[in-house]
C-alpha atoms as a PDB file:
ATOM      1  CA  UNK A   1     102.201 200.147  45.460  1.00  0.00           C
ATOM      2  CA  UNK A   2     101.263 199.458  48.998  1.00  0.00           C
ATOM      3  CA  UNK A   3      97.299 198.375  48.141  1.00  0.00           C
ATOM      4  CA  UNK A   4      98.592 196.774  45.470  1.00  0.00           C
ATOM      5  CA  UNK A   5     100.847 194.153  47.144  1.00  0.00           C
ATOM      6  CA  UNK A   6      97.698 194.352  49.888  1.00  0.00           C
ATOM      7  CA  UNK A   7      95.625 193.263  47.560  1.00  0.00           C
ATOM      8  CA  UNK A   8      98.051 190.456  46.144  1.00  0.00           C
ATOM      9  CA  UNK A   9      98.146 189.387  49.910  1.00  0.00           C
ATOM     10  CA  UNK A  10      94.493 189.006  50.520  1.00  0.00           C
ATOM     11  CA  UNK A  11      93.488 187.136  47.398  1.00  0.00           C
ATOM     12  CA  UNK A  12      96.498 184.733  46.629  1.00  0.00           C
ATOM     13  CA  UNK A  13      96.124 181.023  46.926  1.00  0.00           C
ATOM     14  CA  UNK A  14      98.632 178.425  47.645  1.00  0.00           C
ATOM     15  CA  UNK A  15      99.558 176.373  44.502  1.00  0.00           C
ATOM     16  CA  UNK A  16      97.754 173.133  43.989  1.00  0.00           C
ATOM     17  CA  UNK A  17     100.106 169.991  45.520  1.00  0.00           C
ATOM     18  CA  UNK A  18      99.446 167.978  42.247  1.00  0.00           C
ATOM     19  CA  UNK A  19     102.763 166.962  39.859  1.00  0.00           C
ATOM     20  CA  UNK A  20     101.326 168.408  37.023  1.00  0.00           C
ATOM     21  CA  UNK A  21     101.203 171.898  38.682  1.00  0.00           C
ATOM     22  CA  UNK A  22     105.056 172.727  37.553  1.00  0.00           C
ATOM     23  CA  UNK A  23     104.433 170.850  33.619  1.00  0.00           C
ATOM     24  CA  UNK A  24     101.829 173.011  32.762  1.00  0.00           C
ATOM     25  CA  UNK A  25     102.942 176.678  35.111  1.00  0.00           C
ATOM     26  CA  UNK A  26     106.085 175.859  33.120  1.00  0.00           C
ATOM     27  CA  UNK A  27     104.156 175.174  29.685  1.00  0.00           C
ATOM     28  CA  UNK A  28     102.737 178.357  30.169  1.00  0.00           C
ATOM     29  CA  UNK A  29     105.140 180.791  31.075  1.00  0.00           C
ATOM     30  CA  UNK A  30     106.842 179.087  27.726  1.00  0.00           C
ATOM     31  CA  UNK A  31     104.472 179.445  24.804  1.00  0.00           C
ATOM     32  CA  UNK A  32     102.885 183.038  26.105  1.00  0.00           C
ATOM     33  CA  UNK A  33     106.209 184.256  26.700  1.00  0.00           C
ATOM     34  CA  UNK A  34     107.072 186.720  23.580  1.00  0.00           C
ATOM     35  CA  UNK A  35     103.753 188.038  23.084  1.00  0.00           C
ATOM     36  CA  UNK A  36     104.999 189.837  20.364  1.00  0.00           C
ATOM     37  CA  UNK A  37     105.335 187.220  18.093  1.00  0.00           C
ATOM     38  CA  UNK A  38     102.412 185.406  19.587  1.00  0.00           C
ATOM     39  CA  UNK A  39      99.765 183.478  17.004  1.00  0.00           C
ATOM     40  CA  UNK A  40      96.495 183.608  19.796  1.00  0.00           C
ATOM     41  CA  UNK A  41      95.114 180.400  18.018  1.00  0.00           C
ATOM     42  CA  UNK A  42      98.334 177.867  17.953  1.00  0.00           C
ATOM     43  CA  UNK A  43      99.259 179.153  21.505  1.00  0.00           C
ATOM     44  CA  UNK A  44      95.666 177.892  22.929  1.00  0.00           C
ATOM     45  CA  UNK A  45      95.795 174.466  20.606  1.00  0.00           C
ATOM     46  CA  UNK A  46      99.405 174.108  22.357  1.00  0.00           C
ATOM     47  CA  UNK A  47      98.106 174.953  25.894  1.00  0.00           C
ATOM     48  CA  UNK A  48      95.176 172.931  25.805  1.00  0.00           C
ATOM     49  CA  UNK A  49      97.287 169.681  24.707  1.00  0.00           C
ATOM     50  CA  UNK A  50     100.028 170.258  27.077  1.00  0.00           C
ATOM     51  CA  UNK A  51      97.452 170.701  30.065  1.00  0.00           C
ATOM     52  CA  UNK A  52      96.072 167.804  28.835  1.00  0.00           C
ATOM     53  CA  UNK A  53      98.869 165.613  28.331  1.00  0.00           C
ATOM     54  CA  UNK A  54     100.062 167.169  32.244  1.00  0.00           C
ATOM     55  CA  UNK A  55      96.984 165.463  33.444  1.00  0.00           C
ATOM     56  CA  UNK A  56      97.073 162.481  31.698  1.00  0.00           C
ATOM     57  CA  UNK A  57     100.650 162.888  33.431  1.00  0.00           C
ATOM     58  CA  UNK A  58     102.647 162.461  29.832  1.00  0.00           C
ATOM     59  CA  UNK A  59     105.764 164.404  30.593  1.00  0.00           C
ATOM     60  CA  UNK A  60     105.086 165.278  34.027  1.00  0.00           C
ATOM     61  CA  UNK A  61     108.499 166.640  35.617  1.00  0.00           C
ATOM     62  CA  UNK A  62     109.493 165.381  38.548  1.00  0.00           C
END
């Protein structure tokens, strides 16, 4: 577990300061989050017009 969380160390990134960041890591986490039940197809038509509408900042949180 140790070269894992290594590994995690040396290749993270900090998170972009842009408002939309939270919309669509929030977005995200939501549709992909019972993969079970998961249609591949209507989760990436809803992820691609919630990113979108995150940067045209439509329903940006604060």
């Amino acid at each position: 577990m140790k070269d894992a969380i290594l590994d995690t160390l040396r290749t993270s990134r900090v998170r972009p300061k842009v408002p939309s960041y939270q919309t669509v890591s929030s977005n995200v986490s939501t549709f992909l989050a019972d993969p079970a039940s998961l249609d591949p197809a209507a989760a990436a038509t809803r992820l691609r017009t919630s990113i979108q509408d995150a940067l045209d900042s439509k329903g940006v949180i604060p």
